[in-house]
C-alpha atoms as a PDB file:
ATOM      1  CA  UNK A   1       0.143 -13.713 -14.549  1.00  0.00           C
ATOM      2  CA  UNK A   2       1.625 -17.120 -14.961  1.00  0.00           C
ATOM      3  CA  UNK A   3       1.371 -19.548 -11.546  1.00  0.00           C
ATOM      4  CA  UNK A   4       5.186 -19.801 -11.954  1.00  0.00           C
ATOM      5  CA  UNK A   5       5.932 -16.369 -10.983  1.00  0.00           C
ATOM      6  CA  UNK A   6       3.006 -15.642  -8.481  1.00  0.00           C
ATOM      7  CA  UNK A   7       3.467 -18.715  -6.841  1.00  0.00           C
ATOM      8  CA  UNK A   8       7.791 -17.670  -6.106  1.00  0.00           C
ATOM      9  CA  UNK A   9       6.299 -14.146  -5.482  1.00  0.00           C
ATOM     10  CA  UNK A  10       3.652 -15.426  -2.896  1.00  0.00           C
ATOM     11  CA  UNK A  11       6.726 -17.972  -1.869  1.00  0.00           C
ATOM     12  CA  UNK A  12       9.162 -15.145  -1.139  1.00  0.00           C
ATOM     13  CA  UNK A  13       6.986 -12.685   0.689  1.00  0.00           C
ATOM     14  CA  UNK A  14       7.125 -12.714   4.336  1.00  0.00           C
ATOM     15  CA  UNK A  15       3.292 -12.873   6.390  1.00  0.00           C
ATOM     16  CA  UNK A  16       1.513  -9.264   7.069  1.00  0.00           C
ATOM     17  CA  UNK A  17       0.671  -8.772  10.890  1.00  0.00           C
ATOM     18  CA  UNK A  18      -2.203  -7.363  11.293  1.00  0.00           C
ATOM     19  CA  UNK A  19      -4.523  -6.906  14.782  1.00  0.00           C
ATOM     20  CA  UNK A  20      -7.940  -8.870  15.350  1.00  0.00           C
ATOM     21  CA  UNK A  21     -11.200  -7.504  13.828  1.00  0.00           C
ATOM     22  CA  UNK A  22     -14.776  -7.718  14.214  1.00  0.00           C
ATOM     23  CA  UNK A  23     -16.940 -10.180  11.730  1.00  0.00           C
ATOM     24  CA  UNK A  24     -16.800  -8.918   8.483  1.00  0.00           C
ATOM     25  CA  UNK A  25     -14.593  -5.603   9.195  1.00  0.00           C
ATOM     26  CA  UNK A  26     -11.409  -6.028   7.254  1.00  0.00           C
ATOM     27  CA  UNK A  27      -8.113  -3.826   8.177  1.00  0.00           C
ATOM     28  CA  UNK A  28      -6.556  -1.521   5.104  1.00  0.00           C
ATOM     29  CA  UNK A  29      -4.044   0.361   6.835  1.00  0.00           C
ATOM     30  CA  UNK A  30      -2.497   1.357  10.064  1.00  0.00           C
ATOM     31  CA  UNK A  31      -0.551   4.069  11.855  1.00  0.00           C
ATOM     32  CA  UNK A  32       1.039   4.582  15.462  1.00  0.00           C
ATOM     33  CA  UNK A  33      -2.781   5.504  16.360  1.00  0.00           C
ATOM     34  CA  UNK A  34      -5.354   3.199  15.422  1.00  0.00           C
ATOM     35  CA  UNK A  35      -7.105   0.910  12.677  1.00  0.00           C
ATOM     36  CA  UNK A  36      -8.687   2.049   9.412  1.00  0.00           C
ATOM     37  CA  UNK A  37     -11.450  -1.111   8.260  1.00  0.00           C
ATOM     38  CA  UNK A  38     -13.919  -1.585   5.905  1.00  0.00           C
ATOM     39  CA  UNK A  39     -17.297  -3.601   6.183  1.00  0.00           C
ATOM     40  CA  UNK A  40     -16.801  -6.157   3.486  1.00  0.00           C
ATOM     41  CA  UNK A  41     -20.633  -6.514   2.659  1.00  0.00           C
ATOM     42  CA  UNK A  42     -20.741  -2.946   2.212  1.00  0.00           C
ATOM     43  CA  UNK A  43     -18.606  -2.636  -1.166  1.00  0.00           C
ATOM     44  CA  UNK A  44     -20.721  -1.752  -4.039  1.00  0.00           C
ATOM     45  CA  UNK A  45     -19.178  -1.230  -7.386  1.00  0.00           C
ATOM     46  CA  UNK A  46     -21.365   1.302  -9.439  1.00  0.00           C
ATOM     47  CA  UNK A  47     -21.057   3.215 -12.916  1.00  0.00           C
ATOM     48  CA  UNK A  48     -19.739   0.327 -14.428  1.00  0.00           C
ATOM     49  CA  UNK A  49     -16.832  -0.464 -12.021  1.00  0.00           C
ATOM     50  CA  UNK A  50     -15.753   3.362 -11.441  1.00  0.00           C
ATOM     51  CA  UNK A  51     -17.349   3.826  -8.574  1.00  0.00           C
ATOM     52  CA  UNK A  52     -17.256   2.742  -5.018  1.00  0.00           C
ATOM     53  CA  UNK A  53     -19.349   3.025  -1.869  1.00  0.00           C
ATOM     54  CA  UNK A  54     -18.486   1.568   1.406  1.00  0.00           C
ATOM     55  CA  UNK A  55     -18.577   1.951   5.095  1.00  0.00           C
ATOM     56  CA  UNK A  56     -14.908   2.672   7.004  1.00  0.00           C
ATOM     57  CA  UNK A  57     -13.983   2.469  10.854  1.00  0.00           C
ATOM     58  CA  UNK A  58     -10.917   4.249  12.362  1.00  0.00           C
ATOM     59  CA  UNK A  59     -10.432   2.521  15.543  1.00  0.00           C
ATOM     60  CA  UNK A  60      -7.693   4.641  17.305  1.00  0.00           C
ATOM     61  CA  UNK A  61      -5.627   2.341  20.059  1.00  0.00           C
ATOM     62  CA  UNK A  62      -6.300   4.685  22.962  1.00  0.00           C
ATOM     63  CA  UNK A  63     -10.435   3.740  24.161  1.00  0.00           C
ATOM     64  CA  UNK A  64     -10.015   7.125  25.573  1.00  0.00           C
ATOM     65  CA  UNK A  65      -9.958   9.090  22.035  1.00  0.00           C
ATOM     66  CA  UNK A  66     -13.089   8.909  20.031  1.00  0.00           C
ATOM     67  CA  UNK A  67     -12.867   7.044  16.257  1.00  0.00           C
ATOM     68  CA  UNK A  68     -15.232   7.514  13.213  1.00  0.00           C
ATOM     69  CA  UNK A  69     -17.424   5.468  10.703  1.00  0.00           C
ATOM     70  CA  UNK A  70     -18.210   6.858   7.713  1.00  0.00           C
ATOM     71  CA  UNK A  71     -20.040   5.929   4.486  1.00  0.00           C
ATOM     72  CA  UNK A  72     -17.594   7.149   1.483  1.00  0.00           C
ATOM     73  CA  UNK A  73     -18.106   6.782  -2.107  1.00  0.00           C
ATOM     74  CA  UNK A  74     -15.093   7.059  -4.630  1.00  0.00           C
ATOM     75  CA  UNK A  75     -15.574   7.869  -8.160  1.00  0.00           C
ATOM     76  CA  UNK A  76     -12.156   6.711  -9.954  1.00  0.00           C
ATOM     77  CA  UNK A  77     -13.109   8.115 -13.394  1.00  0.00           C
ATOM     78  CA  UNK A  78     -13.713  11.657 -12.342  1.00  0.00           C
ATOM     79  CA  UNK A  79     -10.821  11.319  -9.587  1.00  0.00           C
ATOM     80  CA  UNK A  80     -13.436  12.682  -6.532  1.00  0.00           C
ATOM     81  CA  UNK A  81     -14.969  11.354  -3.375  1.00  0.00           C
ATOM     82  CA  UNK A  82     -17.335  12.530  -0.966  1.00  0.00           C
ATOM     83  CA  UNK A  83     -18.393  10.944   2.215  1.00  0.00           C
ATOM     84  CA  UNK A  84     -22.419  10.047   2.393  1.00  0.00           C
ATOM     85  CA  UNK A  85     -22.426   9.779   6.106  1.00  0.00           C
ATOM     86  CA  UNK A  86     -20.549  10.134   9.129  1.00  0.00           C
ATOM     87  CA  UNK A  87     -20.805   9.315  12.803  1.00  0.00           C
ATOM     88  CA  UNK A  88     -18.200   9.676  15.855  1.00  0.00           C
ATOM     89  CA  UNK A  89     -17.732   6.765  17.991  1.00  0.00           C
ATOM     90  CA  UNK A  90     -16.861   6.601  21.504  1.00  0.00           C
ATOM     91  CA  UNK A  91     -14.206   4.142  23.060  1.00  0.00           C
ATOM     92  CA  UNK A  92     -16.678   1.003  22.804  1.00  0.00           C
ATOM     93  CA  UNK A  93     -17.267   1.752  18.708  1.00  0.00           C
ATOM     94  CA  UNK A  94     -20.658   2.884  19.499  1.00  0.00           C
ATOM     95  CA  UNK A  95     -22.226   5.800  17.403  1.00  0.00           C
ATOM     96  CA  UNK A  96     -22.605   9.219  20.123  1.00  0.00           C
ATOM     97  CA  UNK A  97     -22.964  11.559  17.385  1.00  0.00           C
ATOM     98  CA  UNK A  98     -23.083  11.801  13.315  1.00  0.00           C
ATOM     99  CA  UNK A  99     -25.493  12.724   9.786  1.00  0.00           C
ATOM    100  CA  UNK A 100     -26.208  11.162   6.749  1.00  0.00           C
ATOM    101  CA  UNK A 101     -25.873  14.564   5.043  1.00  0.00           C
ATOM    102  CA  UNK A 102     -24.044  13.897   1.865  1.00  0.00           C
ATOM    103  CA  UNK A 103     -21.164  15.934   1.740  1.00  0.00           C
ATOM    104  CA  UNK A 104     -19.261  18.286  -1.443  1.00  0.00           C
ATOM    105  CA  UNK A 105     -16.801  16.263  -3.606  1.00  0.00           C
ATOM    106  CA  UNK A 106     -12.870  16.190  -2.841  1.00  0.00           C
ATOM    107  CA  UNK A 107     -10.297  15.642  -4.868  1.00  0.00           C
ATOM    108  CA  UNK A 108      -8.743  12.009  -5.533  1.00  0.00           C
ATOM    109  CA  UNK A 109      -5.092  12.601  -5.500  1.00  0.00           C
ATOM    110  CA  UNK A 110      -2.731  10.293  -7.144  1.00  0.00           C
ATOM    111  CA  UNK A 111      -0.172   8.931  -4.489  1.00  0.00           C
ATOM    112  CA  UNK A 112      -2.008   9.733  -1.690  1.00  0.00           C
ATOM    113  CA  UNK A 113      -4.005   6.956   1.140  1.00  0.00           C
ATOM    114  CA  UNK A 114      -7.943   8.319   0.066  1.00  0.00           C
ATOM    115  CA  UNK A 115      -6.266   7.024  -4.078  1.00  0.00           C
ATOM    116  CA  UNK A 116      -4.859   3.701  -2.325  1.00  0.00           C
ATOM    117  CA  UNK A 117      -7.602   3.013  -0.310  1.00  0.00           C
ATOM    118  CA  UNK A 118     -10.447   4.104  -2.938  1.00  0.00           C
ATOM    119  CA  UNK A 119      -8.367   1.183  -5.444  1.00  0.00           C
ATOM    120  CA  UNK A 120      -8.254  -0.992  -2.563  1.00  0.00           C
ATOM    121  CA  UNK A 121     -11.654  -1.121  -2.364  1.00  0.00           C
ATOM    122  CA  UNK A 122     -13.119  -1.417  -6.436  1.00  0.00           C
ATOM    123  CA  UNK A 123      -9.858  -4.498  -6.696  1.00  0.00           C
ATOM    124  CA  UNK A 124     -11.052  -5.878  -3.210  1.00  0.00           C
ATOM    125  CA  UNK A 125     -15.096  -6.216  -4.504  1.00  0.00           C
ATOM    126  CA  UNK A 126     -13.832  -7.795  -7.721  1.00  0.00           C
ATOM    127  CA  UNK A 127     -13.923 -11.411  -5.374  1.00  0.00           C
ATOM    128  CA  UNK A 128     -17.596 -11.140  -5.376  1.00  0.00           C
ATOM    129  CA  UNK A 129     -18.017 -11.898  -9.498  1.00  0.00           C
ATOM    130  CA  UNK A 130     -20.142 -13.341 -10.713  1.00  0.00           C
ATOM    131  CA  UNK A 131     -18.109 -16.365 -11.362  1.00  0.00           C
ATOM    132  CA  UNK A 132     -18.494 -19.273 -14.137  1.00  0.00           C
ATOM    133  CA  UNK A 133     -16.130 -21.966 -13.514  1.00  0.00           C
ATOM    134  CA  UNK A 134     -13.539 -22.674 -16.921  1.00  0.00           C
ATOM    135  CA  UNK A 135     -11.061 -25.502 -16.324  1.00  0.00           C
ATOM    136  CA  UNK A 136      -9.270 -27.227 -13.565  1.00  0.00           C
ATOM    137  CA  UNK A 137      -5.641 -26.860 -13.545  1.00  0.00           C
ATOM    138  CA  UNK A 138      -3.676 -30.479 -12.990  1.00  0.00           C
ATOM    139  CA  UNK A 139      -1.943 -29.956  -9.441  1.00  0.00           C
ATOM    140  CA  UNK A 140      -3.112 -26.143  -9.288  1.00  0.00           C
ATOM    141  CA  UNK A 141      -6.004 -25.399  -8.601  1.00  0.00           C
ATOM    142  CA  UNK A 142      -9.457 -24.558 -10.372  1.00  0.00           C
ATOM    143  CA  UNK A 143     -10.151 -20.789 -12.688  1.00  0.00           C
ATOM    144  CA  UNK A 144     -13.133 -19.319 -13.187  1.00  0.00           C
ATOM    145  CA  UNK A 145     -14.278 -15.816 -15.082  1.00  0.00           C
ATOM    146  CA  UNK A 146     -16.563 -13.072 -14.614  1.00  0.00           C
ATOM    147  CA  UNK A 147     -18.732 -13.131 -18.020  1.00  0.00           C
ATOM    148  CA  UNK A 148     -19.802  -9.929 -17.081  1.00  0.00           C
ATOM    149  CA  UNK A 149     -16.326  -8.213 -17.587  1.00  0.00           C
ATOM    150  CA  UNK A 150     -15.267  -9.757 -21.102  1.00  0.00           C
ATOM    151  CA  UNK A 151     -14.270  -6.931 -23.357  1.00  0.00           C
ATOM    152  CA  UNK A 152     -13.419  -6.867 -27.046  1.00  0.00           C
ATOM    153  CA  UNK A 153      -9.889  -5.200 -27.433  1.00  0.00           C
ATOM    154  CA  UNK A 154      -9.182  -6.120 -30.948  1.00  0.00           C
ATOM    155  CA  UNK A 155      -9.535  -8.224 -33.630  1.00  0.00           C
ATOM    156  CA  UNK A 156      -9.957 -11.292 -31.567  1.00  0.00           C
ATOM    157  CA  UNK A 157      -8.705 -10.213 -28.759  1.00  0.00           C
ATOM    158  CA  UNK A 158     -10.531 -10.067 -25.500  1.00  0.00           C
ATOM    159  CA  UNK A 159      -9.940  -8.963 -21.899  1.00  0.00           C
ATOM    160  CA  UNK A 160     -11.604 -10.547 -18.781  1.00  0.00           C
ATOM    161  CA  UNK A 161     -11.441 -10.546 -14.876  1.00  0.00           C
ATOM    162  CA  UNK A 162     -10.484 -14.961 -13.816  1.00  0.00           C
ATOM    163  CA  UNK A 163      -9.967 -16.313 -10.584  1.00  0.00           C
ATOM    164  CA  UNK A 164      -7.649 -18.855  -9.521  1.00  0.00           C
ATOM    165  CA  UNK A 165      -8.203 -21.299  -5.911  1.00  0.00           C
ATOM    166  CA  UNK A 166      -4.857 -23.205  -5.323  1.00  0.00           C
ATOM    167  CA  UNK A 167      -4.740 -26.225  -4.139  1.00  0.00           C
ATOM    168  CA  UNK A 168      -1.851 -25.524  -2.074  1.00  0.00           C
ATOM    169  CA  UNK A 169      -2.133 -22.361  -0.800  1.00  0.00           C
ATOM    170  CA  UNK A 170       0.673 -20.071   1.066  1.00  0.00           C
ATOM    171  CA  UNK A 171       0.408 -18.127   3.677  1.00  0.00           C
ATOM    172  CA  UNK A 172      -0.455 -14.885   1.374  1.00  0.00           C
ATOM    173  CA  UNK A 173      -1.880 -16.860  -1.719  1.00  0.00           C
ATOM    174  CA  UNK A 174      -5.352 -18.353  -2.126  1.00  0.00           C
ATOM    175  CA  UNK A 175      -6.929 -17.157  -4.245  1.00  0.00           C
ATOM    176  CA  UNK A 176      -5.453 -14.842  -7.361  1.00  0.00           C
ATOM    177  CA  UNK A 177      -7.371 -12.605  -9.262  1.00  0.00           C
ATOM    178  CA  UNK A 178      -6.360 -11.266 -12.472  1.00  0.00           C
ATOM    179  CA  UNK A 179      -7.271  -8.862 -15.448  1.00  0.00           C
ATOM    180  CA  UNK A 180      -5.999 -10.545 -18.575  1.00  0.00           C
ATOM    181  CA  UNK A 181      -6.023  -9.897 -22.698  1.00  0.00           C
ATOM    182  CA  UNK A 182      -6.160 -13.029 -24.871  1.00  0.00           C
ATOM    183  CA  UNK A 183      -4.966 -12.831 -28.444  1.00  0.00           C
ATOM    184  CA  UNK A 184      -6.609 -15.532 -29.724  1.00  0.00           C
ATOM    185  CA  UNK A 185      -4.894 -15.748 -33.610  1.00  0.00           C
ATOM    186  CA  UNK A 186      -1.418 -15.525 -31.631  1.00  0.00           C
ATOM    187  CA  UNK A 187      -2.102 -17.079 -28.754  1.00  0.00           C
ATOM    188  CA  UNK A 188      -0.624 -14.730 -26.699  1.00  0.00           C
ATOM    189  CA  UNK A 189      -1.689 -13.103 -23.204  1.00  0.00           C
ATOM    190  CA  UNK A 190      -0.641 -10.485 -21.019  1.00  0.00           C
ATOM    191  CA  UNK A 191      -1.543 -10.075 -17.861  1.00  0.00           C
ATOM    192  CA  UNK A 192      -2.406  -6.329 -16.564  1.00  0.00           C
ATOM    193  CA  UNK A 193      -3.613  -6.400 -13.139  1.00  0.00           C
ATOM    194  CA  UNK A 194      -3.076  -8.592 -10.304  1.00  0.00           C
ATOM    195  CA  UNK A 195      -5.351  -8.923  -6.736  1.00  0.00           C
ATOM    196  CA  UNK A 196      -3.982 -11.760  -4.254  1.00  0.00           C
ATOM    197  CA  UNK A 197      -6.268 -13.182  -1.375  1.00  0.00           C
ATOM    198  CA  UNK A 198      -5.194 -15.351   1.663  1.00  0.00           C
ATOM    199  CA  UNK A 199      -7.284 -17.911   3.308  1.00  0.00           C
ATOM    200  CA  UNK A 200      -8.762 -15.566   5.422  1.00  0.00           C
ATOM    201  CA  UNK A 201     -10.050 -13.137   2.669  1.00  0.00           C
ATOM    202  CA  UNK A 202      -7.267 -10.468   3.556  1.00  0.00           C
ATOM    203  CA  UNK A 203      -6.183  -8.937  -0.252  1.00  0.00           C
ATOM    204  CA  UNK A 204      -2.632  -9.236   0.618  1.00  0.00           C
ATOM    205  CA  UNK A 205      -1.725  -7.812  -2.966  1.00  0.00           C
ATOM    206  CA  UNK A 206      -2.818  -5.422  -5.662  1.00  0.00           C
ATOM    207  CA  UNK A 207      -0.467  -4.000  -8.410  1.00  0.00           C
ATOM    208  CA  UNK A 208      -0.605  -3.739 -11.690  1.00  0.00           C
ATOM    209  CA  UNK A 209       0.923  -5.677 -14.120  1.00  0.00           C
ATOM    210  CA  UNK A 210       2.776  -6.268 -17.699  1.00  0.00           C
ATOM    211  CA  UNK A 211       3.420 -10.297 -17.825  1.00  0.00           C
ATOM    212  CA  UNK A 212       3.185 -11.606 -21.368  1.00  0.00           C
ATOM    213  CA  UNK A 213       3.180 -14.950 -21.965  1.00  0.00           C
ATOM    214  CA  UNK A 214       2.543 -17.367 -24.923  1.00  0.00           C
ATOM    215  CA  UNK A 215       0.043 -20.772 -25.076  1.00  0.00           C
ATOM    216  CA  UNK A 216       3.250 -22.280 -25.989  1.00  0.00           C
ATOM    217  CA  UNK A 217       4.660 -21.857 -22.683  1.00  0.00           C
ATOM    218  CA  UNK A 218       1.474 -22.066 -20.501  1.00  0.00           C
ATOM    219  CA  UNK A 219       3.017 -25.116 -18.343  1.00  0.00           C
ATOM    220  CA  UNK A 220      -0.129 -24.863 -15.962  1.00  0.00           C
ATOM    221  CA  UNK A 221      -2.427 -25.042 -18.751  1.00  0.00           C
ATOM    222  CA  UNK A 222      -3.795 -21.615 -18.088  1.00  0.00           C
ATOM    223  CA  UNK A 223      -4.413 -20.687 -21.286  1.00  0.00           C
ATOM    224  CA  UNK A 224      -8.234 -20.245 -22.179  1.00  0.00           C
ATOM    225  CA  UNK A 225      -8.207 -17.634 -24.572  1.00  0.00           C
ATOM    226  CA  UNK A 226     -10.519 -19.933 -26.844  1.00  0.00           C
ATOM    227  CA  UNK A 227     -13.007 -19.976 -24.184  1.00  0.00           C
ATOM    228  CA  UNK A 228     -13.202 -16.693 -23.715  1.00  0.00           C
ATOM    229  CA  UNK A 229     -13.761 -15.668 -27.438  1.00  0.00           C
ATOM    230  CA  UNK A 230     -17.003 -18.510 -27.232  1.00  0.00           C
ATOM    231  CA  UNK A 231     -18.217 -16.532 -23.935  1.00  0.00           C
ATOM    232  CA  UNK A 232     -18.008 -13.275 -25.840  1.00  0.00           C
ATOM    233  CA  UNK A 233     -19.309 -14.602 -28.979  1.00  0.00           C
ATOM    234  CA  UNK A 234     -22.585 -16.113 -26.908  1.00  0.00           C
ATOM    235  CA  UNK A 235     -22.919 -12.859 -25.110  1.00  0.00           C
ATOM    236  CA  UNK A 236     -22.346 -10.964 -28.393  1.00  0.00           C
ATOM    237  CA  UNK A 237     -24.029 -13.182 -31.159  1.00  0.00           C
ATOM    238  CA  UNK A 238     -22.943 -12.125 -34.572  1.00  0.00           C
ATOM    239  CA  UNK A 239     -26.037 -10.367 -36.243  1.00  0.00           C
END
């Protein structure tokens, strides 16, 4: 997406609250009776970026009622998930009971928390590239790309994963990931996915996206369609 418009997005959205957490634990959602979290280090993106593992606390409020870790892998492509592990915790977060039996697939409904929370996760571990830096952005910031997720599309056109640190960041906006398509012969992109990070590392944003924009236009100079068909073409050298 275009600074202009994530920048007046970022600019217009008012701060999450969100309670405390442990090193590394990260909050995803919250009800009337506790904390769900997920242990950052944990992600791993398998099956070439369909598949998620990672560890998940529910905290509930009352130290009195017991909580839950549990190591649960989504698979996205085949819409199922299964939980690897699981262990009951007492009032402290300490483990009292639990298995690593792996247990039967379920279902991955659309529109339902285990869908949000299993996207949350495979957008959330995208921040963890690997990155190569591209260009600094005059008065912006500095983009790099993943390599690794550069995808032919078309005839010259390619799709990658970039990352954007502002200079200036708000209080929702650090750092912006994006997927984007270049059309190189057109110079056109379009912009189909969108992560935002604050300066904590809290994703404060996910959505998909359908922002097309032209070179022409690219006041921020974020253009780098060019660069991405050399990274391709040194990954994929013509035989």
């Amino acid at each position: 997406m275009r600074l202009s418009g994530i920048l007046m997005l970022a600019a217009l959205c008012t701060v999450l609250c969100r309670p405390a957490w442990a090193a590394h634990w990260q909050p995803v959602s919250q009800d009337v009776s506790g904390v769900l979290s997920f242990e950052v280090s944990s992600l791993k993106l398998l099956e070439k970026d369909t598949v998620v593992r990672v560890w998940e606390r529910y905290q509930p409020y009352d130290k009195k009622q017991q909580g839950r870790l549990n190591h649960n892998e989504y698979d996205l492509k085949n819409k199922q998930w299964r939980t690897r592990s699981t262990y009951v915790l007492n009032g402290k977060g300490r483990k009292i009971s639990g298995t690593k039996t792996i247990g039967p697939w379920q279902p991955l409904l659309a529109l339902t928390d285990t869908m949000t929370h299993a996207r949350y996760y495979r957008d959330y571990s995208r921040i963890n590239g690997p990155w190569t830096f591209v260009k600094t952005l005059p008065g912006i910031g500095r983009k790099w790309i993943n390599p690794k997720t550069i995808r032919k599309t078309g005839t010259r056109k390619y799709e990658v994963w970039e990352k954007t640190k502002l200079n200036e960041p708000t209080s929702r906006a650090k750092w912006l990931l994006s997927l984007t398509e270049y059309d190189v012969p057109k110079k056109k992109a379009l912009t189909k996915y969108l992560c935002v990070f604050d300066a904590s590392g809290y994703m404060t944003e996910n959505h998909a996206e359908k922002d097309k924009w032209l070179a022409s236009e690219d006041t921020y100079g974020e253009y780098i369609g060019d660069a991405i068909e050399k990274q391709y073409q040194k990954r994929h050298p013509a035989r």
